[in-house]
Protein backbone atom coordinates (compact mmCIF):
# COMPACT_ATOMS: atom_id res chain seq x y z
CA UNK A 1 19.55 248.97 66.10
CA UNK A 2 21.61 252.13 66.00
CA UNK A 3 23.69 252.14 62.81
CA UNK A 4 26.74 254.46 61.83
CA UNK A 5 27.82 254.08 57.38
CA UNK A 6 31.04 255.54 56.82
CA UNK A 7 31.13 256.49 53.20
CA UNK A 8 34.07 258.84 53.08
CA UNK A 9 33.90 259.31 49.05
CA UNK A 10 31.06 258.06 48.24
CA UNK A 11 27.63 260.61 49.50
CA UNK A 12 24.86 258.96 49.19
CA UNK A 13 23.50 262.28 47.69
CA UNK A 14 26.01 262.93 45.08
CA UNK A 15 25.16 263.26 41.34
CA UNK A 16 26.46 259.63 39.86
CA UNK A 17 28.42 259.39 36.88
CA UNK A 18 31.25 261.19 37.89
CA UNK A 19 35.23 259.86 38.47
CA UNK A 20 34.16 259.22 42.09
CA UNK A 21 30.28 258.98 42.23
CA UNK A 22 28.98 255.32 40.93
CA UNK A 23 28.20 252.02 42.61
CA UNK A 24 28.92 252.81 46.21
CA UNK A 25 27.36 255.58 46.15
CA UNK A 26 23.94 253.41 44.85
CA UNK A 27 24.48 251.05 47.41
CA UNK A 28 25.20 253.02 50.75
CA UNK A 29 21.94 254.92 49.61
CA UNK A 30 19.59 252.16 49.39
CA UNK A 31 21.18 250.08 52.12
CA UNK A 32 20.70 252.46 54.18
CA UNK A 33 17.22 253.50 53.14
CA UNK A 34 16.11 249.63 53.57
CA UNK A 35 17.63 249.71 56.40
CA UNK A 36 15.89 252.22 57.79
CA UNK A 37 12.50 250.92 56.53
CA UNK A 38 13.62 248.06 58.67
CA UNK A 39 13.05 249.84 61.52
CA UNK A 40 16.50 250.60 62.46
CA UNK A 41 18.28 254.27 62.82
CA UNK A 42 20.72 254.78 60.25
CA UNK A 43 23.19 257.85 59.85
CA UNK A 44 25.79 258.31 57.11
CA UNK A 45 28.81 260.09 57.39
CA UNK A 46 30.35 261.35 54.63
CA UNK A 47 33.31 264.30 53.85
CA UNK A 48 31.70 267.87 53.32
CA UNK A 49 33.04 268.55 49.79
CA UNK A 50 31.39 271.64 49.06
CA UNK A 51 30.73 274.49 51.82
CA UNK A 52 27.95 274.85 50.79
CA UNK A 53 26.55 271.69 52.38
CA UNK A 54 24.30 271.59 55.61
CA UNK A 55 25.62 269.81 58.32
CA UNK A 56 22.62 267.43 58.21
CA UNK A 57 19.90 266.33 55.67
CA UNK A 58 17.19 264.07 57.19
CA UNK A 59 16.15 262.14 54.22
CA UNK A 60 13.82 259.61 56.12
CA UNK A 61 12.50 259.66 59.72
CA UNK A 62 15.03 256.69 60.26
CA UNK A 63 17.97 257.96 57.75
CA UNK A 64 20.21 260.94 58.23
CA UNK A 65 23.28 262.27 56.11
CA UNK A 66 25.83 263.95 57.94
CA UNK A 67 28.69 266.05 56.51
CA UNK A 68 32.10 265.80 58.27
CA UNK A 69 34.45 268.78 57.92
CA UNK A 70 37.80 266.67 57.01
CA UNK A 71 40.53 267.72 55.00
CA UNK A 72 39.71 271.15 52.66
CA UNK A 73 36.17 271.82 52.30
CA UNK A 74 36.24 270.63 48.34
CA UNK A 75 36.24 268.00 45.89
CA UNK A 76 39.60 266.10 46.45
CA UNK A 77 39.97 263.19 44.15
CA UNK A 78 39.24 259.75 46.71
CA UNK A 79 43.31 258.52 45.93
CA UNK A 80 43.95 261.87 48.16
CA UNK A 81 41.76 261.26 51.00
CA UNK A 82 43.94 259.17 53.06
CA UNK A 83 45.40 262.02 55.40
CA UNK A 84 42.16 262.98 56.06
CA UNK A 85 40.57 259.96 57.75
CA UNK A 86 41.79 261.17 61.31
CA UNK A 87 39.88 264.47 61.12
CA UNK A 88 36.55 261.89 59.66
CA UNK A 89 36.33 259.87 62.62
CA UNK A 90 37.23 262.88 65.50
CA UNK A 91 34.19 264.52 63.85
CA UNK A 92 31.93 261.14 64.22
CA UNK A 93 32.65 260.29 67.87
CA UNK A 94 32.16 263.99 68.15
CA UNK A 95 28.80 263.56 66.75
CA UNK A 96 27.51 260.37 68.56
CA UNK A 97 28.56 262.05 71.50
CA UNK A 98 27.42 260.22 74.53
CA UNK A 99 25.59 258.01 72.60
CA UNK A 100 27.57 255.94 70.11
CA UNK A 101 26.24 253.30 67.80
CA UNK A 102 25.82 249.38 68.20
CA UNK A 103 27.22 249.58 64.71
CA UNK A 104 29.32 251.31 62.38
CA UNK A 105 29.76 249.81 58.51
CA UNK A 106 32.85 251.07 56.71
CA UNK A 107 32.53 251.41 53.24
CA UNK A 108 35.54 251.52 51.22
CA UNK A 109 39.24 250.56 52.76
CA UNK A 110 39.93 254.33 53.77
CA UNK A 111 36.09 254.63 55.54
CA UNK A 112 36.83 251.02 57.13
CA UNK A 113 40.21 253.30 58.68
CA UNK A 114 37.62 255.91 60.22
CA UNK A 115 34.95 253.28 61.42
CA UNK A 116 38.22 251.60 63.15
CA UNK A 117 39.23 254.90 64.94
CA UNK A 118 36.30 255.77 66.03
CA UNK A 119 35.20 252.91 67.41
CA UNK A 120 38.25 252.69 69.25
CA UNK A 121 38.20 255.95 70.66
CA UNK A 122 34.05 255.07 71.88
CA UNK A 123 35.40 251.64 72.96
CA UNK A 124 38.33 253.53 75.15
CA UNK A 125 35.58 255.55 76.84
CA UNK A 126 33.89 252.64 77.87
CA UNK A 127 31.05 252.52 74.78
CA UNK A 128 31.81 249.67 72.69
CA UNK A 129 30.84 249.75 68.98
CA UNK A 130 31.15 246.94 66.63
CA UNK A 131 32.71 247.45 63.49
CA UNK A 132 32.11 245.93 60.09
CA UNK A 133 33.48 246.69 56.87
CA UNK A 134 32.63 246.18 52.70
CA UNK A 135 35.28 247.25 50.89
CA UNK A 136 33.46 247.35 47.41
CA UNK A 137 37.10 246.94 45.51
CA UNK A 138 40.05 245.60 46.76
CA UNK A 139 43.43 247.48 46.27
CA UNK A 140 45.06 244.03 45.27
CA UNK A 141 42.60 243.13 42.48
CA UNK A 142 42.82 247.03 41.29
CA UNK A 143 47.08 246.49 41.44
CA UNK A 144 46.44 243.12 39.65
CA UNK A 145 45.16 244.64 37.00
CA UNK A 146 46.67 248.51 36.63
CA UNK A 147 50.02 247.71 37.66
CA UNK A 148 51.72 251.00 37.55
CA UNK A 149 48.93 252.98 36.48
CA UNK A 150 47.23 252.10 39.76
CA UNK A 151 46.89 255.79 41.62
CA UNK A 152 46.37 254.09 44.92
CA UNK A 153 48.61 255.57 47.84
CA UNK A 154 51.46 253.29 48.08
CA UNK A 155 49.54 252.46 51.80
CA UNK A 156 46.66 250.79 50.83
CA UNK A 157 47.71 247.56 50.32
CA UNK A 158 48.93 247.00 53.86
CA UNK A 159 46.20 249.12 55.53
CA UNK A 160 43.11 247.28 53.82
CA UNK A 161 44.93 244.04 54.74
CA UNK A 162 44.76 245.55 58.64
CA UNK A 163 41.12 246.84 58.08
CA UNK A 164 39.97 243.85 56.89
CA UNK A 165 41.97 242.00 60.23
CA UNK A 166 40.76 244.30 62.81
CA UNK A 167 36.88 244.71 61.71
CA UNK A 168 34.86 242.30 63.61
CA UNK A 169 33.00 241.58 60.43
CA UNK A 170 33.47 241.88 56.98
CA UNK A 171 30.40 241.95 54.43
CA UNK A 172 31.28 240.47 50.58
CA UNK A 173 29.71 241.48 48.04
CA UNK A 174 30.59 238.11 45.61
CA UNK A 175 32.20 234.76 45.87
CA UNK A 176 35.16 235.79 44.16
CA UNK A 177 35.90 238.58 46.98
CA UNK A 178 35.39 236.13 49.58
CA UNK A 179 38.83 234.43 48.40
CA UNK A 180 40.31 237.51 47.56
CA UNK A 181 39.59 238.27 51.62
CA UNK A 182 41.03 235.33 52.56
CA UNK A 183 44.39 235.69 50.97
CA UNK A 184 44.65 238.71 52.46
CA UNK A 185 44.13 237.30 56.06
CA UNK A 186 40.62 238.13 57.00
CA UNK A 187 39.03 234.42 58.36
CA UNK A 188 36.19 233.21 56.64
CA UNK A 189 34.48 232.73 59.81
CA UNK A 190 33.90 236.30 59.68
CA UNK A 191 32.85 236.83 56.18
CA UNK A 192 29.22 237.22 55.39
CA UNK A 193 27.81 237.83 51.72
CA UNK A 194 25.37 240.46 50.86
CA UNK A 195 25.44 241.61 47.30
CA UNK A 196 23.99 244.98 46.07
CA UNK A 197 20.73 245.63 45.09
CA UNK A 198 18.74 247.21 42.83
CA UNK A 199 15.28 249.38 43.43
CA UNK A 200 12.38 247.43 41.76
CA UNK A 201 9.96 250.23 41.73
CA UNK A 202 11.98 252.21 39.63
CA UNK A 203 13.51 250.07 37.48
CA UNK A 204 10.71 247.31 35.91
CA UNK A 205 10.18 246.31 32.27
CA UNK A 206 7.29 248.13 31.91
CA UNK A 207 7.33 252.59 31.58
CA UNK A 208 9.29 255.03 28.94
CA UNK A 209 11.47 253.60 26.56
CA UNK A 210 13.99 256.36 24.99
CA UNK A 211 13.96 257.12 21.30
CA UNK A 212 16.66 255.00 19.39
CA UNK A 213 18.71 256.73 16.30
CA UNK A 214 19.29 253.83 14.73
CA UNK A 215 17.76 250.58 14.19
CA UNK A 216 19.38 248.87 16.89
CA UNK A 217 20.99 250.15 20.13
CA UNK A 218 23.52 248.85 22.65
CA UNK A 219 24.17 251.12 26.08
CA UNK A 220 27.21 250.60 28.34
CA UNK A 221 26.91 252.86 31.57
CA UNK A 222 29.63 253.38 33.93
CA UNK A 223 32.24 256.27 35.59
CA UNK A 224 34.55 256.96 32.61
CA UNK A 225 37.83 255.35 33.50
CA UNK A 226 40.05 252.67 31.29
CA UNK A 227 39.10 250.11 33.72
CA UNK A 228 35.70 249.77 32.53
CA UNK A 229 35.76 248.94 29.04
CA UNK A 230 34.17 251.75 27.23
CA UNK A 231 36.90 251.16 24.27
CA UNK A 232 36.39 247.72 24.07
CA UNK A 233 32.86 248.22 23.06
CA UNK A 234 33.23 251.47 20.72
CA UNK A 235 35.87 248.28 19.12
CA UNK A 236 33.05 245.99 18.65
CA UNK A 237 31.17 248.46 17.55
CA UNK A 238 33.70 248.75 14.52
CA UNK A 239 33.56 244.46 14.41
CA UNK A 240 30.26 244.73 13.75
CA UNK A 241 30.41 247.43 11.19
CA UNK A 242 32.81 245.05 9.09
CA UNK A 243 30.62 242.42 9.54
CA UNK A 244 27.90 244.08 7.65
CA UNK A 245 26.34 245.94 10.98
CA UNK A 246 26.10 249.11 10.42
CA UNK A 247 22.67 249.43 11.77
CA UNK A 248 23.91 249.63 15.79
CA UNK A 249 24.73 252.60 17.81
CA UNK A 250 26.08 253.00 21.35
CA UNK A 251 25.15 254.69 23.63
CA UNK A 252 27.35 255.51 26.86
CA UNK A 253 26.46 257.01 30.05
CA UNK A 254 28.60 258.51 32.73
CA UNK A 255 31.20 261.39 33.36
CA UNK A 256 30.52 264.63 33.46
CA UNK A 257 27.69 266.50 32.76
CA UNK A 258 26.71 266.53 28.90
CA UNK A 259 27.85 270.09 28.66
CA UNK A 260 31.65 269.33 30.69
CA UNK A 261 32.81 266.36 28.48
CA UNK A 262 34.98 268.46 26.69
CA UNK A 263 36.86 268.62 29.77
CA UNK A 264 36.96 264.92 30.60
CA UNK A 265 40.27 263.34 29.49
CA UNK A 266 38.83 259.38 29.16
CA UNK A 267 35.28 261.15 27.19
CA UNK A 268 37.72 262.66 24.97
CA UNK A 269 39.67 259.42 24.53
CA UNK A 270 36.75 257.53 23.50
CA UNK A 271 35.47 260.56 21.52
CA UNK A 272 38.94 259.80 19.29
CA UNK A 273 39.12 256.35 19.08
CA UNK A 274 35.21 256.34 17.49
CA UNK A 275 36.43 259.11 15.35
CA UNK A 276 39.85 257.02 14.24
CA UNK A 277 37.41 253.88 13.71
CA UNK A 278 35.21 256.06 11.19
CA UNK A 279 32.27 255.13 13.85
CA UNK A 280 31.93 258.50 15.74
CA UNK A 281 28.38 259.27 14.38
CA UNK A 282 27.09 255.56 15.86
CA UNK A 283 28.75 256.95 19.37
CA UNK A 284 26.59 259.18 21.58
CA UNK A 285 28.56 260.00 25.16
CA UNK A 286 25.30 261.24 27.06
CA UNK A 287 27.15 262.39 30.25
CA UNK A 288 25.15 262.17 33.45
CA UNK A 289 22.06 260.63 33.35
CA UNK A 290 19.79 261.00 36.40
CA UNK A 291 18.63 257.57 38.15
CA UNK A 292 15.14 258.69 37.28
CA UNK A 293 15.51 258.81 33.41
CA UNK A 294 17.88 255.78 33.42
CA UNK A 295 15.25 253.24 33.35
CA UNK A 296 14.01 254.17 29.73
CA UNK A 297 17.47 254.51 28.69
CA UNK A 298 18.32 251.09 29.51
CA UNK A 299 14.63 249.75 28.37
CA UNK A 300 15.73 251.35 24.78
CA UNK A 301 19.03 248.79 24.43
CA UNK A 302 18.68 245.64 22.52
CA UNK A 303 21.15 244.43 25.13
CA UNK A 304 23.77 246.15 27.74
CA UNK A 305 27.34 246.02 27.79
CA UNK A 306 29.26 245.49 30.70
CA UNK A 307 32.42 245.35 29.45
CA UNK A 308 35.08 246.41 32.84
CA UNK A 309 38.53 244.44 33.35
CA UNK A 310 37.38 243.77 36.71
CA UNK A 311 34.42 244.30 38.84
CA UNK A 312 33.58 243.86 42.50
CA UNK A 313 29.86 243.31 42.30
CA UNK A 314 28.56 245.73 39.19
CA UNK A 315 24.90 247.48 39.87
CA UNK A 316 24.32 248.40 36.20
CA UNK A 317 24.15 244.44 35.10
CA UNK A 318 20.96 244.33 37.76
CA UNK A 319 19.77 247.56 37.04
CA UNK A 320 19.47 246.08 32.93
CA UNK A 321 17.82 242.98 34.21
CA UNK A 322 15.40 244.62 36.63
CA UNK A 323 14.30 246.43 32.98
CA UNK A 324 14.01 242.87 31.24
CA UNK A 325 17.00 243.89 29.08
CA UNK A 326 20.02 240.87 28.71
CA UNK A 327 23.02 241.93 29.78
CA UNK A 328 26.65 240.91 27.77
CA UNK A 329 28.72 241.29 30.72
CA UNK A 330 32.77 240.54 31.10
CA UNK A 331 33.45 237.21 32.51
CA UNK A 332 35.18 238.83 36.37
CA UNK A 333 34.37 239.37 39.80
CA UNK A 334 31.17 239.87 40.68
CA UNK A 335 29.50 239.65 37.07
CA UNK A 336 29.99 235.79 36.96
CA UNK A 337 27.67 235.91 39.80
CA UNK A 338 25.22 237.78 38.96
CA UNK A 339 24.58 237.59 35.06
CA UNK A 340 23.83 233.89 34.31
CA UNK A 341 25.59 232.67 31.12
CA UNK A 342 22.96 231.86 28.53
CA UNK A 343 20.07 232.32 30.98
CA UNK A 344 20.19 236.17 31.94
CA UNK A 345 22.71 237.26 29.12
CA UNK A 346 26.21 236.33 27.42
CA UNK A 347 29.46 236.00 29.91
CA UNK A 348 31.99 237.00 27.45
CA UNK A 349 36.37 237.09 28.32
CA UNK A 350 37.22 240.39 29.54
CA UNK A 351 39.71 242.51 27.37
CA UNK A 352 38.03 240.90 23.98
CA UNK A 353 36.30 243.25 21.89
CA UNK A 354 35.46 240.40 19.21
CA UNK A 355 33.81 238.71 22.26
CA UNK A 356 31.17 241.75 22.52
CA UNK A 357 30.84 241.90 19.06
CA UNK A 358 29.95 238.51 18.82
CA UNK A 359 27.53 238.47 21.07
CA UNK A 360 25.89 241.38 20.43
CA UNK A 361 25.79 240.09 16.72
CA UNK A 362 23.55 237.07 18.37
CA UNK A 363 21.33 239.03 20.39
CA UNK A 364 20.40 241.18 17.54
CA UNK A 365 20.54 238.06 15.26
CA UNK A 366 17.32 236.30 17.76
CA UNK A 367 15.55 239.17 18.99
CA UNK A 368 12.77 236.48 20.40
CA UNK A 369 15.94 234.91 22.36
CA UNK A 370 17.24 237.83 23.76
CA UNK A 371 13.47 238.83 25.07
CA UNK A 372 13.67 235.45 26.66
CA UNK A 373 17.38 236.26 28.50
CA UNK A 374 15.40 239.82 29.64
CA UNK A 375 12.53 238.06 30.85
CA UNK A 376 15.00 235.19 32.92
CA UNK A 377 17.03 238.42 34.21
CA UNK A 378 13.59 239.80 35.43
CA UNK A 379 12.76 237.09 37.12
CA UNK A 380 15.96 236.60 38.95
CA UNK A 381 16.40 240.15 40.25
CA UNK A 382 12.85 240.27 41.69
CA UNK A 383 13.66 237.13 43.48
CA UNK A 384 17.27 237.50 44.47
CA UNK A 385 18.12 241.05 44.37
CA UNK A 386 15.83 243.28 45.79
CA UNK A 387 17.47 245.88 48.79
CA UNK A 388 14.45 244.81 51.02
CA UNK A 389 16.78 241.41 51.33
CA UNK A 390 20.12 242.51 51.03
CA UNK A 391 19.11 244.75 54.30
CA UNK A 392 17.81 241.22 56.19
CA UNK A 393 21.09 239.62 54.44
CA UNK A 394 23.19 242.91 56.21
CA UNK A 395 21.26 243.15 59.42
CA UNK A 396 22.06 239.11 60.09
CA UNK A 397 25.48 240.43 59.19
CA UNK A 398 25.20 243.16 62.38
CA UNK A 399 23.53 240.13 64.58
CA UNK A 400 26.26 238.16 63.92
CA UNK A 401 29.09 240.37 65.00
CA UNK A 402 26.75 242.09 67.95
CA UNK A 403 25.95 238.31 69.09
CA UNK A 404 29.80 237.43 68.59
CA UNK A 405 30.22 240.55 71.17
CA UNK A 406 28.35 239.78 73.23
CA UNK A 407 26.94 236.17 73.67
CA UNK A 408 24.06 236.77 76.10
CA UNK A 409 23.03 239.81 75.43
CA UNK A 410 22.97 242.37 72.01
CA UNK A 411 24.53 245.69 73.00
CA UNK A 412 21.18 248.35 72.81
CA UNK A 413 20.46 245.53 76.03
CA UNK A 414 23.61 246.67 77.72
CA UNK A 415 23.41 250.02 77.28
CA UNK A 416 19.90 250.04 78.58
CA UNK A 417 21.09 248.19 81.74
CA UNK A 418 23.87 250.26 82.34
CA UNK A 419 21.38 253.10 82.32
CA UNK A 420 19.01 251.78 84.57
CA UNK A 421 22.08 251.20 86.88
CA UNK A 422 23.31 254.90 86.91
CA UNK A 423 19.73 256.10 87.63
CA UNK A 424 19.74 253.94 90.71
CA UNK A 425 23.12 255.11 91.80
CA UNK A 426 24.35 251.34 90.78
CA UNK A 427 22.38 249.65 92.41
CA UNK A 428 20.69 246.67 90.86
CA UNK A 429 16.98 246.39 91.00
């Protein structure tokens, strides 16, 4: 199969950590790289934020990257991208050329608008492409929850409602987004569910753990925004301090680079509310971490925190499980699947700081029980989450929509017929 990502934020070779680098950027990666190991040909476009990107980085002999000049050639924040999405998809039907895909996977509602264009403008010049879309948030659950705050453009609410319509698939990455899809229109009948992943060779129980400063250690990793929590768990940090714990320390990862939190407004934020707890020495904001020394700092945590006010799927919780670490994870979206109350970890309510603390307190209180929740949340990912399934779980997504298409016959088949047709000068052999 031919396959097209649209990741119009989100490069799957950007730094992670950063206001708009996390998850998605995780997940288009490895998708696509297990999708490629699959056997298929995979190309992701993305928006050239920085001229000095090449037009092209082959990254596997089935997996390309491929910058799209659209909008100015720098980092705009992703709530600004929307005029742009025109000028994304003119530059990928320019690229596929005569040649367009059997597929091409939006990700994100503003991607999902470029995959649409594009494969109308193929499907006008008599080259269909199917389209199918994971949205990775939803624009109603994020104006749910942020109300006013919510920088969305005042568009998105109608346009991801017409994305989700007009895309002849749409992938979920939890339960709770499959209702969240169908208020908003999109028929379950074409809904599939394939959650993320998580890479198993890199993250395992076994390998480097990271010096602790303190007898015991909690870690919360995420981008630094209010939405994920990071407050709420510098506040049970403080519980636990008046409850005689003064022996934890926190460490969060994410934001800007060690050296460029001084000019991060939410690392400063949290910098000041540790400070006006009297906890700011058991606080450690690490920055960016790269993927390859993340492993020992999650290995070093006597449990992670995942502590957002909502969640689509959540990588990190996997990530902490794939190390044999128990996760205390908010009780929304995508978490309730994923981190198994009392088996993997601690569900806890979102928004309750006493919550964490509480269950932090018990982790640390039965260090033989919490080795027990890592070793459950082991087991689980290996068997559940690895990206070499969620590509099968994806690609029966693609057969789906290409069968839907076209009953009889999958589309590299029609192609390949109408070749053999124009060689003969239509005549049928």
């Amino acid at each position: 199969m031919r396959i097209s990502m649209v990741s119009e934020h989100a490069s799957p070779l950007a730094a992670l950590g950063g206001v708009d680098a996390g998850g998605q950027n995780v997940h288009v990666a490895e998708l696509s790289l297990a999708l490629a190991h699959r056997g298929h040909d995979v190309t992701v476009y993305t928006r050239r934020d920085d001229p000095a990107l090449p037009d092209r980085v082959r990254t596997d002999p089935h997996l390309e990257v491929v910058h799209i000049t659209a909008g100015p050639v720098r980092h705009v924040p992703k709530d600004m991208l929307l005029p742009f999405m025109g000028d994304l998809a003119d530059g990928i039907v320019e690229d596929w050329g005569q040649e367009p895909p059997d597929i091409v996977h939006g990700h994100f509602w503003m991607s999902g608008l470029a995959a649409l264009d594009a494969a109308r403008q193929s499907r006008s010049a008599g080259r269909p492409v199917q389209v199918l879309q994971t949205f990775h948030a939803l624009g109603t659950v994020k104006r749910r929850h942020q109300g006013s705050e919510d920088t969305s453009p005042s568009e998105r609410l109608m346009l991801e409602a017409m994305v989700g319509r007009s895309a002849d698939r749409v992938v979920a990455t939890c339960s709770d987004e499959v209702f969240e899809l169908k208020a908003m229109g999109v028929s379950g009948s074409r809904i599939s569910i394939a959650p993320c992943g998580v890479d198993l060779e890199l993250f395992t129980p076994r390998g480097p753990v990271e010096d602790r400063g303190r007898a015991h250690r909690i870690v919360s990793v995420g981008r630094l925004v209010p939405r994920k929590g990071m407050d709420l768990v510098i506040r049970a940090l403080r519980d636990l301090a008046d409850q005689g714990r003064d022996d934890v320390e926190l460490v969060i990862v994410g934001g800007g680079n060690t050296s460029g939190l001084e000019d991060d407004p939410e690392a400063q934020r949290l910098l000041g509310l540790a400070a006006d707890l009297g906890i700011a020495d058991r606080v450690i904001l690490r920055g960016q971490v790269s993927r390859a020394e993340m492993p020992a700092v999650l290995r070093s945590a006597d449990a992670v925190v995942c502590a957002p006010w909502y969640e689509p799927f959540g990588i990190v919780p996997l990530e902490a499980m794939a190390c044999g670490v128990p996760v205390i994870a908010a009780a929304v979206g995508g978490l309730v699947d994923t981190v198994v109350d009392g088996k993997t970890g601690l569900h806890v309510p979102p928004q309750d700081s006493g919550a964490i603390a509480a269950a932090v307190a018990e982790m640390i209180a039965d260090p033989e029980w919490a080795r027990e929740l890592g070793d459950h949340g082991h087991r689980r990912v290996r068997a559940r989450y690895s990206w070499s399934r969620i590509a099968a779980d994806t690609e029966r997504a693609y057969q789906s929509a290409l069968g839907a298409a076209a009953p009889t016959q999958p589309a590299t088949a029609r192609r390949s017929a109408a070749r053999r047709l124009e060689s003969t000068g239509g005549r049928a052999l």
